[in-house]
N, C-alpha and C. Protein backbone atom coordinates (compact mmCIF):
# COMPACT_ATOMS: atom_id res chain seq x y z
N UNK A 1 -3.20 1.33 3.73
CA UNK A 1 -2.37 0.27 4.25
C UNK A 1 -3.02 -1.10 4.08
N UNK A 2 -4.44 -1.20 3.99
CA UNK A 2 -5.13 -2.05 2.88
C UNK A 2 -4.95 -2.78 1.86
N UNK A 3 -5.21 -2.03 1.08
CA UNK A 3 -5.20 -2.28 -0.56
C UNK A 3 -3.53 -2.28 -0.65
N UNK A 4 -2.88 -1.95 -0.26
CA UNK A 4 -1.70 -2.08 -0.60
C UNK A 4 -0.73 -2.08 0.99
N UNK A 5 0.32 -2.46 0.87
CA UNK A 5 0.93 -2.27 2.39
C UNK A 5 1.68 -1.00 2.28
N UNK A 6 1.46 -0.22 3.62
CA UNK A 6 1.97 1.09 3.60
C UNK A 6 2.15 1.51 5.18
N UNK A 7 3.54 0.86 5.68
CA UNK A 7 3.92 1.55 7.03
C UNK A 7 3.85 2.70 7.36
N UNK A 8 4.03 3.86 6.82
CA UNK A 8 3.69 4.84 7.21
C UNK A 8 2.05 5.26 7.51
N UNK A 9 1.16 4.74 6.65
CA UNK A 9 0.46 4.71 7.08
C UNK A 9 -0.43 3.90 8.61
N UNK A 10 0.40 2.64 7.98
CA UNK A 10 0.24 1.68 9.75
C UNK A 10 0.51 2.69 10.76
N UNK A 11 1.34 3.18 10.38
CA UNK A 11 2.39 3.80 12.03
C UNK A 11 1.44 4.92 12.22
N UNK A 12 0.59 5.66 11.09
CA UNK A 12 -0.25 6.60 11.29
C UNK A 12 -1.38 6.52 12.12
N UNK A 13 -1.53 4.84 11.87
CA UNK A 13 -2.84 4.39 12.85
C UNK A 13 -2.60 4.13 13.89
N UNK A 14 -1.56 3.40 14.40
CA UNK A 14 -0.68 2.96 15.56
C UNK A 14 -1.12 4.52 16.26
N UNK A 15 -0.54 5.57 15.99
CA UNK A 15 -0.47 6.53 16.95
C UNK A 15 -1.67 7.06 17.43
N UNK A 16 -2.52 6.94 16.01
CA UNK A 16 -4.27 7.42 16.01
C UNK A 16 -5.05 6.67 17.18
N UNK A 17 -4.48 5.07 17.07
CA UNK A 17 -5.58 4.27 18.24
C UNK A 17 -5.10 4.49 19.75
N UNK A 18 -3.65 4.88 19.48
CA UNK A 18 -3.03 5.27 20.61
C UNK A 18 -2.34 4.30 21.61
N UNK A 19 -1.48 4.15 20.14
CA UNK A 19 -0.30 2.98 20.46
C UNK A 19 -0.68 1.44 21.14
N UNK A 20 0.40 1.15 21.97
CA UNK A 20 0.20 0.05 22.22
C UNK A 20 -0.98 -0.57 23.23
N UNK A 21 -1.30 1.09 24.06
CA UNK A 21 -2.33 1.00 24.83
C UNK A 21 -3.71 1.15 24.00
N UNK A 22 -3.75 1.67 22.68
CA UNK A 22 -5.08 1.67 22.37
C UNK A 22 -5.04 0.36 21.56
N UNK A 23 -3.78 -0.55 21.47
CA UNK A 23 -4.32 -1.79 20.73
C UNK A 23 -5.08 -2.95 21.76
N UNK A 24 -4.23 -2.65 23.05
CA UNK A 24 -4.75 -3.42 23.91
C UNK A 24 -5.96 -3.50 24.25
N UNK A 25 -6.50 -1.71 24.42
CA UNK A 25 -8.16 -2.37 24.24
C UNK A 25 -8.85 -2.63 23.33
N UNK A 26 -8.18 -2.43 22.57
CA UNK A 26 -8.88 -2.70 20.86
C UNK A 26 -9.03 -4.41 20.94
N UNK A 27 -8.19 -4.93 21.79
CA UNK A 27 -7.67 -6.63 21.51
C UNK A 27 -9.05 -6.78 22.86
N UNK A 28 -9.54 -6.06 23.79
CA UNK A 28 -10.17 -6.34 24.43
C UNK A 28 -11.61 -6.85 23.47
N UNK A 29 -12.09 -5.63 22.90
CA UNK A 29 -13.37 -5.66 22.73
C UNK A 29 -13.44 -6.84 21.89
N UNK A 30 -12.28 -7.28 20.99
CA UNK A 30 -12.53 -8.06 20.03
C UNK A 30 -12.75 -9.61 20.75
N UNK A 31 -12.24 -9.33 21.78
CA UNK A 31 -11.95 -10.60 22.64
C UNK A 31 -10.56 -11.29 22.19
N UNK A 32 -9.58 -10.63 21.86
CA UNK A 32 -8.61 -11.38 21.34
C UNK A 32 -7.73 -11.45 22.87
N UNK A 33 -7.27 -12.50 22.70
CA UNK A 33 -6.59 -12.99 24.40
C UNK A 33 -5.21 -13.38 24.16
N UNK A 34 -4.60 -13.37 23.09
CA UNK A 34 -3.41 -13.82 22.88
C UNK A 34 -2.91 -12.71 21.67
N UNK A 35 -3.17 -11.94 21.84
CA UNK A 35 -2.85 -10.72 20.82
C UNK A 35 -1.68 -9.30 21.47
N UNK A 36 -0.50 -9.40 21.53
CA UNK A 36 0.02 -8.52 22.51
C UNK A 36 0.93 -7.30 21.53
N UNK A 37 1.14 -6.26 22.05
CA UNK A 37 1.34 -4.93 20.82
C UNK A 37 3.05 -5.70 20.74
N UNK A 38 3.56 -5.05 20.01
CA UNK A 38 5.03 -4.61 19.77
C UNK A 38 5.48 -4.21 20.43
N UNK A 39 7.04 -5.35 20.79
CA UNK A 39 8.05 -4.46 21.45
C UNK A 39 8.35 -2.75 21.39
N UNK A 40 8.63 -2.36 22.05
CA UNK A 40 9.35 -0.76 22.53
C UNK A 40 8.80 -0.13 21.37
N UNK A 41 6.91 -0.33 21.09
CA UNK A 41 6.19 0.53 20.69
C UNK A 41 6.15 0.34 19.19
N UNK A 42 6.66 -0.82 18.33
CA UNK A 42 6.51 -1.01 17.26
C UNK A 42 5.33 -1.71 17.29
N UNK A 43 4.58 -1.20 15.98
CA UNK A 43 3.37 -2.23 15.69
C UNK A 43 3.79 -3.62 15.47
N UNK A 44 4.80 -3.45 14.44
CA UNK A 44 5.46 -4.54 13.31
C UNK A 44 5.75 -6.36 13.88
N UNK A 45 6.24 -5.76 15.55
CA UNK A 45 6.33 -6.54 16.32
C UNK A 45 5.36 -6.84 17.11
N UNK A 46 3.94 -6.48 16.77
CA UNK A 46 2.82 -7.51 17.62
C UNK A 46 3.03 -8.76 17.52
N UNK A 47 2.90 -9.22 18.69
CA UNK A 47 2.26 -11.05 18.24
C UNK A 47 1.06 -11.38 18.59
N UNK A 48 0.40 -12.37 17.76
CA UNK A 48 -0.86 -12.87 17.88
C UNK A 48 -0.58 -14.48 17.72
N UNK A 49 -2.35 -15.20 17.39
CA UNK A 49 -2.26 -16.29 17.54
C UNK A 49 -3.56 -16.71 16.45
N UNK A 50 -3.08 -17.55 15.66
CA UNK A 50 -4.37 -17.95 14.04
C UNK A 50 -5.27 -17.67 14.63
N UNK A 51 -5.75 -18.30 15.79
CA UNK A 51 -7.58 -18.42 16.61
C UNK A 51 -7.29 -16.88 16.94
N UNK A 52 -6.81 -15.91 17.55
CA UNK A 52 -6.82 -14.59 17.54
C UNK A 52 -7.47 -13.85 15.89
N UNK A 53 -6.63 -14.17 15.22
CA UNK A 53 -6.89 -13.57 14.05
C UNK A 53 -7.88 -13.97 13.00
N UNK A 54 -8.54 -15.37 13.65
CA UNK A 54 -9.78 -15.94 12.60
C UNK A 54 -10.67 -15.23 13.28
N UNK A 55 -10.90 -15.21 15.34
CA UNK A 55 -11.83 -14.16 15.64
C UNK A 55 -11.89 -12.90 15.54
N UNK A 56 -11.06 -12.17 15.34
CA UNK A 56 -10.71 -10.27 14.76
C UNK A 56 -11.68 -10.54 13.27
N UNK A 57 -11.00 -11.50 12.54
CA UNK A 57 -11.86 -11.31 11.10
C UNK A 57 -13.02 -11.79 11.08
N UNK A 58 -13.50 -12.65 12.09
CA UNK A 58 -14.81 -13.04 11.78
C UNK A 58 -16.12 -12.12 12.62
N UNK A 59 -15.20 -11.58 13.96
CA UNK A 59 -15.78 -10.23 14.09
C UNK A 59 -15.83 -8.57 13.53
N UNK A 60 -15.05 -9.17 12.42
CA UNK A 60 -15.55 -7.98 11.69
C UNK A 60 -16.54 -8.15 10.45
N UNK A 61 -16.03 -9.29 10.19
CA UNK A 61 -16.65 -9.56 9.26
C UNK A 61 -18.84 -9.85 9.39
N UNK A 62 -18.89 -9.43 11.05
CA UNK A 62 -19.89 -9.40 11.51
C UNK A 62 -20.55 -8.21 11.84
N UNK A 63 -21.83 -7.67 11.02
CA UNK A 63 -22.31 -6.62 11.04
C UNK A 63 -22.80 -6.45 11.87
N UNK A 64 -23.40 -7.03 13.33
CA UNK A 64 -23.36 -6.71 14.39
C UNK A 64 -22.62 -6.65 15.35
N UNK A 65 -21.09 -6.69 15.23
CA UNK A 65 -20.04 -7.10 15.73
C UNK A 65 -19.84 -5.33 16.36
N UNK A 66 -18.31 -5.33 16.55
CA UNK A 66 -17.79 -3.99 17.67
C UNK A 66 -18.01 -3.03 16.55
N UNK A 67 -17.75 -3.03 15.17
CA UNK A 67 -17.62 -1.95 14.46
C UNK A 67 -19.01 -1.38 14.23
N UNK A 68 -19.86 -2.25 13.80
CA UNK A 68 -21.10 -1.96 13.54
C UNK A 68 -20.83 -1.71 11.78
N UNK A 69 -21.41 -0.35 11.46
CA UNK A 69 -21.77 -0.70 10.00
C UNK A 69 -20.10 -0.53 9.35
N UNK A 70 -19.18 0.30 10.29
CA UNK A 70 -17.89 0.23 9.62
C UNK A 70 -17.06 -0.81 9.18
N UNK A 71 -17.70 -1.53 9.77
CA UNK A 71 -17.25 -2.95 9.06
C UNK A 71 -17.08 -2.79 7.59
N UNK A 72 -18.33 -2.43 6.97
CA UNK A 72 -18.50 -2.73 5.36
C UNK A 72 -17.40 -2.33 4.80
N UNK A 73 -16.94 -1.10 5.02
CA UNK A 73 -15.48 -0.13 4.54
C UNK A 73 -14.48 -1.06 4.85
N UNK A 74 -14.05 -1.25 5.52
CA UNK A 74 -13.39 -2.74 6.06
C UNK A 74 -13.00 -3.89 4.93
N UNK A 75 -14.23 -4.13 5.14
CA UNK A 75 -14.18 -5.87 4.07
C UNK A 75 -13.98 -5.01 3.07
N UNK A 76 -14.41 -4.16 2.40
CA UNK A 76 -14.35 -3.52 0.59
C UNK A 76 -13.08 -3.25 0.84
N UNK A 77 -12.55 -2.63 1.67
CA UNK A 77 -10.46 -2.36 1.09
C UNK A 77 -9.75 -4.17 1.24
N UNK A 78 -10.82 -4.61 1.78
CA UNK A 78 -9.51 -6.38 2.32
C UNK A 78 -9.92 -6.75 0.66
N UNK A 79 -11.08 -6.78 0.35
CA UNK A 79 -11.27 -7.12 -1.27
C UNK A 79 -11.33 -6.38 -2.24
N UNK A 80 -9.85 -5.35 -2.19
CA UNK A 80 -9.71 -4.77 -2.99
C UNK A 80 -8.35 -4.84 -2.78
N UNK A 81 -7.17 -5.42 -2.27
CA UNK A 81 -5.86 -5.90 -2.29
C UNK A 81 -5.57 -5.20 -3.62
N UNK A 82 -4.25 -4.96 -4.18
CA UNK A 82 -3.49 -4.81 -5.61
C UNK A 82 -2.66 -6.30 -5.51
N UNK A 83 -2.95 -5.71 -7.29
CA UNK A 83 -2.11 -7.75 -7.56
C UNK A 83 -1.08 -8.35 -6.91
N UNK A 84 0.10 -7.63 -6.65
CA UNK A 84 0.85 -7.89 -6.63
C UNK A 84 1.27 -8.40 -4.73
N UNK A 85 0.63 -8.22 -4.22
CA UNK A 85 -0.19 -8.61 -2.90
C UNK A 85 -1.25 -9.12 -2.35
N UNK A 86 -2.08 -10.04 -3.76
CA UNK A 86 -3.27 -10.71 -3.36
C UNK A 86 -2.59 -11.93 -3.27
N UNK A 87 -2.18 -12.79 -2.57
CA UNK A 87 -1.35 -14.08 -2.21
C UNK A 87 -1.80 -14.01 -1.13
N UNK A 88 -1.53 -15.68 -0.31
CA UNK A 88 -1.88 -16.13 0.79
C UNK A 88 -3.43 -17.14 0.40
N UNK A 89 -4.12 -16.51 1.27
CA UNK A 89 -5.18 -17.41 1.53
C UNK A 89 -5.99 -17.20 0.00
N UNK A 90 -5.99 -16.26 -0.51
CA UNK A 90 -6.71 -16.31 -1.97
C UNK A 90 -6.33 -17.02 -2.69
N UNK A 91 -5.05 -17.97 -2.78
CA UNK A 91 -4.41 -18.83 -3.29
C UNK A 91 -5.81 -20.12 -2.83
N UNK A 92 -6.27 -20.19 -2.24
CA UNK A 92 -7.06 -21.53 -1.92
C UNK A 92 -8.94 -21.06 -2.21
N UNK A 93 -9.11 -20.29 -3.10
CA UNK A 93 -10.46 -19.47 -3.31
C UNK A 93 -10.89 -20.33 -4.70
N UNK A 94 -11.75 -20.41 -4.99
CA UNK A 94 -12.06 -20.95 -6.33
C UNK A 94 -12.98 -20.18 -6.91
N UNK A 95 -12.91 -20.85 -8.15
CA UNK A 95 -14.08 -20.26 -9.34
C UNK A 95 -15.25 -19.73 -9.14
N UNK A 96 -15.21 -18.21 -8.71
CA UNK A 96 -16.71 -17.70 -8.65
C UNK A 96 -16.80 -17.68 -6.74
N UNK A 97 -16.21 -17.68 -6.48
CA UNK A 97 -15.52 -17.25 -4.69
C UNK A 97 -14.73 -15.43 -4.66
N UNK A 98 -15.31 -15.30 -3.45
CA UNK A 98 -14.44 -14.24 -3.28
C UNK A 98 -14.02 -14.36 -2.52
N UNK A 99 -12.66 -13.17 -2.28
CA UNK A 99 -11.86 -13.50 -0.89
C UNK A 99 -11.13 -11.71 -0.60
N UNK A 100 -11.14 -11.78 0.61
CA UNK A 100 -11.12 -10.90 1.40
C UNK A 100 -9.80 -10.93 1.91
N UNK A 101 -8.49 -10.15 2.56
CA UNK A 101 -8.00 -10.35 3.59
C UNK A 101 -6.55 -9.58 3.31
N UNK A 102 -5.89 -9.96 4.32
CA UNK A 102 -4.59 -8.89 4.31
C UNK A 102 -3.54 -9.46 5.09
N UNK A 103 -2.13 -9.22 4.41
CA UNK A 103 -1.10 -9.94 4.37
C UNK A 103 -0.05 -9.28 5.16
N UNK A 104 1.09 -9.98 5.79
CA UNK A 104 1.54 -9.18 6.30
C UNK A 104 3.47 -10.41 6.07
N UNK A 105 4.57 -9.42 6.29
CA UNK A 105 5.88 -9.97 6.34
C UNK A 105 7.12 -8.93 6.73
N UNK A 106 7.70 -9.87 7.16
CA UNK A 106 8.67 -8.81 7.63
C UNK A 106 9.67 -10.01 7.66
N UNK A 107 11.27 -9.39 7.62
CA UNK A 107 12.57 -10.29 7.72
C UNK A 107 13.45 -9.99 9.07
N UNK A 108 13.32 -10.52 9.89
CA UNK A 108 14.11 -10.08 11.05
C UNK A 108 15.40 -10.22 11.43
N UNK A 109 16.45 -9.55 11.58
CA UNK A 109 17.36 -9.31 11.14
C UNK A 109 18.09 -10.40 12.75
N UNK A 110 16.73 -9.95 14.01
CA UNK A 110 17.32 -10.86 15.26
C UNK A 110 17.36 -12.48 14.75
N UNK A 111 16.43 -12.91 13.61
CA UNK A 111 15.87 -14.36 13.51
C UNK A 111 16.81 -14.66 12.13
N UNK A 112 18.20 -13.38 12.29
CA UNK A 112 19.49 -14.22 10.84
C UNK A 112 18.64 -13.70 9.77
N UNK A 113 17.49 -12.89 9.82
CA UNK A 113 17.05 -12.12 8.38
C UNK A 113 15.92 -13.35 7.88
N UNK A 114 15.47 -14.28 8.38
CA UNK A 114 14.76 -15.02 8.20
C UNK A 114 13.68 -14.32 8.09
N UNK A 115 12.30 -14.87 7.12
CA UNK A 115 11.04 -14.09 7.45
C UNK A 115 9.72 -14.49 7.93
N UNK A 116 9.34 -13.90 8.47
CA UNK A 116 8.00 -14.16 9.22
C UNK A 116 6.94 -13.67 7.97
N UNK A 117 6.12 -14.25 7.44
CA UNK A 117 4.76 -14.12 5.86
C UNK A 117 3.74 -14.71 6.87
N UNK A 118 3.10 -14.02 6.54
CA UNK A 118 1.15 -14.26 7.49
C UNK A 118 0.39 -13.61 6.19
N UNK A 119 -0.76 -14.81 6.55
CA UNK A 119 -2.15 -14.28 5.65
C UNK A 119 -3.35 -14.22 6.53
N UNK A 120 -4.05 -13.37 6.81
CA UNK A 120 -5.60 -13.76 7.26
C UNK A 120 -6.75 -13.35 6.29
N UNK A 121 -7.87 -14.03 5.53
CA UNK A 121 -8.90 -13.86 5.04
C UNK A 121 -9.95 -14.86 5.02
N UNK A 122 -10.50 -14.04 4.55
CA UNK A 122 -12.27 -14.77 4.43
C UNK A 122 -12.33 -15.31 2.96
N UNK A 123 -12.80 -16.37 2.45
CA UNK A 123 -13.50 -16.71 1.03
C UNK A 123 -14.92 -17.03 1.27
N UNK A 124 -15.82 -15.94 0.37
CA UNK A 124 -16.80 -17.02 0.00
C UNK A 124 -17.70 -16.80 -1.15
N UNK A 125 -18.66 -17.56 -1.12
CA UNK A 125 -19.13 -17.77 -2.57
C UNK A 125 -20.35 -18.58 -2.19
N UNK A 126 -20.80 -19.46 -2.92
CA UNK A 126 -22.42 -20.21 -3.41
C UNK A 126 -21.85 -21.57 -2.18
N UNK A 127 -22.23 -21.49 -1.36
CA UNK A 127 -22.10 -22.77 -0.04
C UNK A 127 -21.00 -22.16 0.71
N UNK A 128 -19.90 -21.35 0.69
CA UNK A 128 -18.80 -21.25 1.02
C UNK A 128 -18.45 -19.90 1.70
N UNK A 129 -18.37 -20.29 3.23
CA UNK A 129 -17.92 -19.06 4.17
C UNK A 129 -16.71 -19.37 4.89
N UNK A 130 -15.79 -19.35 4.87
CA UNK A 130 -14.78 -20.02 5.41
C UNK A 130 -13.59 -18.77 6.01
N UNK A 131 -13.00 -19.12 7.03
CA UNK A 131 -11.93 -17.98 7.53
C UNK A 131 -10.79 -18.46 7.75
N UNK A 132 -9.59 -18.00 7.47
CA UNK A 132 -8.49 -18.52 7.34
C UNK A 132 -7.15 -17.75 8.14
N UNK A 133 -6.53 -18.28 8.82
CA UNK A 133 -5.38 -17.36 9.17
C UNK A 133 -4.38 -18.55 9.49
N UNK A 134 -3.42 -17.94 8.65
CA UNK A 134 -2.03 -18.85 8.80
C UNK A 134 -0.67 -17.83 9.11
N UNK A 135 0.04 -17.81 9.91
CA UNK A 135 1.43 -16.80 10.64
C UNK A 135 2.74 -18.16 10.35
N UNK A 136 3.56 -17.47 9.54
CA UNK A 136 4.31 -18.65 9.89
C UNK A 136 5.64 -17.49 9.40
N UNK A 137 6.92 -18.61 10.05
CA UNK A 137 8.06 -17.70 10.05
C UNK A 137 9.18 -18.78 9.82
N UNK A 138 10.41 -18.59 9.42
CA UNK A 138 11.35 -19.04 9.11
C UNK A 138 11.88 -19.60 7.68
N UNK A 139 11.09 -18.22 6.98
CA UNK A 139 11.63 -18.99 5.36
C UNK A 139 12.37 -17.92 4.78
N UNK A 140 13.32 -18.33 4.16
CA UNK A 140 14.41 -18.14 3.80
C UNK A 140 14.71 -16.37 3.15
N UNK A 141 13.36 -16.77 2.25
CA UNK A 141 13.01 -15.14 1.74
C UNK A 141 11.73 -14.94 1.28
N UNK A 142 10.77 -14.20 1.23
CA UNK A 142 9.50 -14.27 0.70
C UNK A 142 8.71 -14.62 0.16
N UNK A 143 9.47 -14.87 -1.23
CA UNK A 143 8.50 -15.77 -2.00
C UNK A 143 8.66 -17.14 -1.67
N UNK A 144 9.52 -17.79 -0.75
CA UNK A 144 9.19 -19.38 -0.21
C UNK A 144 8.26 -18.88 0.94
N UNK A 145 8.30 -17.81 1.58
CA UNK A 145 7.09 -17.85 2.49
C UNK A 145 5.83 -17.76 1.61
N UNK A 146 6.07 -17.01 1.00
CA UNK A 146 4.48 -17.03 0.42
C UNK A 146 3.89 -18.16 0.18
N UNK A 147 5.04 -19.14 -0.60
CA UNK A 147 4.87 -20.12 -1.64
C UNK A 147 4.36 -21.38 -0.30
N UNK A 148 4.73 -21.21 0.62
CA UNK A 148 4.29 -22.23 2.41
C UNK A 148 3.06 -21.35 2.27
N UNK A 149 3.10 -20.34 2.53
CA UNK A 149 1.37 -19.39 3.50
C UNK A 149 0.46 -20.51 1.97
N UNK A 150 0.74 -20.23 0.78
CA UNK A 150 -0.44 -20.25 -0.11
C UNK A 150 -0.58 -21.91 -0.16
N UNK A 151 0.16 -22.70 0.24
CA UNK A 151 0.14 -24.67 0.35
C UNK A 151 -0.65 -24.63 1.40
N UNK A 152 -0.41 -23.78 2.28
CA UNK A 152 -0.88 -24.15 3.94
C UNK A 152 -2.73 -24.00 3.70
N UNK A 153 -3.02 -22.42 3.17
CA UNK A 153 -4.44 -22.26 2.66
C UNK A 153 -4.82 -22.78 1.99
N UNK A 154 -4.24 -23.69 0.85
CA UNK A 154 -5.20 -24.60 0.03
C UNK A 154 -4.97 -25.88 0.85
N UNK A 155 -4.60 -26.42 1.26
CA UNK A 155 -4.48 -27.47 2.66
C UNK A 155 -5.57 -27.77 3.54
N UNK A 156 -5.64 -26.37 4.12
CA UNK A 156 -6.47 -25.75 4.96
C UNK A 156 -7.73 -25.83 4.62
N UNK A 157 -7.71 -25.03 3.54
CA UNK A 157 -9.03 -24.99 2.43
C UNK A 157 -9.80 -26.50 2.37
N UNK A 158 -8.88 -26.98 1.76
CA UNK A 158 -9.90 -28.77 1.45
C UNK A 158 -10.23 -29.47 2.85
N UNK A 159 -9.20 -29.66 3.23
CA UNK A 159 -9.68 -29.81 4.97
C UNK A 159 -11.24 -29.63 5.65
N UNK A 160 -11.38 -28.05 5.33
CA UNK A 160 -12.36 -27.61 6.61
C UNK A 160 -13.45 -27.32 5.54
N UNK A 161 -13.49 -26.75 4.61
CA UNK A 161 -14.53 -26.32 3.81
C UNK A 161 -14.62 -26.56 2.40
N UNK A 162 -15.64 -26.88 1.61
CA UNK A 162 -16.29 -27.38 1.00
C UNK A 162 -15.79 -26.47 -0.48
């Protein structure tokens, strides 16, 4: 559900951590405070908040963090995306940078079918550690979300880091 998006597999984990109650403590340890599961037990419908999701990735992305060494398995599937789903924040990565991270969208049929496109990842490279998370919703159909998530990360990008 990584390297590629695969609900069934999400939903496989959903049940594994043990639903909405095992996300909640999952949102504990991470310290995420604005992170709440899905309505009537859907993952799909969590909500979070960018500063939620820059600290989830930057605590994982920390080898002394909650996971410990599982982390590493972690970051190697976020930087190993398939093409056709490496968009978002890798859109703002440059020459000889790497980037890490995982995408997420859905069209909601309550919000007129409008869609909600989120990116969260890491880039880095030779000076460059940077974490990124952008959630945004109300575009028309996907690829204008994408085409906002990937303006917003190179935006973002020049902004804060080098």
């Amino acid at each position: 559900m990584i390297t590629q998006s695969d609900n069934d597999a999400a939903s496989t984990l959903w049940a594994e951590i043990g639903d909405a109650d095992g996300l909640s403590a999952a949102n504990r340890v991470f310290g995420l405070t604005s992170t709440d599961p899905g309505d009537d037990g859907y993952w799909g419908l969590t909500t979070t908040t960018a500063a939620d999701q820059v600290r989830l990735l930057d605590a994982i992305a920390n080898p002394s963090g909650p996971l410990g060494s599982a982390s590493a398995t972690l970051l190697t599937l976020m930087g190993q995306v398939v093409s056709d789903q490496d968009w978002g924040v890798s859109a703002a990565a440059r020459t000889g940078e790497k980037t890490i991270l995982k995408n997420g969208w859905l069209s909601l049929d309550s919000d007129d079918g409008l869609w909600e496109v989120n990116s969260i990842g890491r880039i880095t490279g030779n000076g460059t550690d940077v974490t990124i998370a952008i959630l945004s919703d109300g575009s028309s159909d996907l690829d204008d979300g994408i085409a906002l998530v990937e303006q917003i990360a190179a935006i973002t990008r020049d902004q804060v880091a080098t």
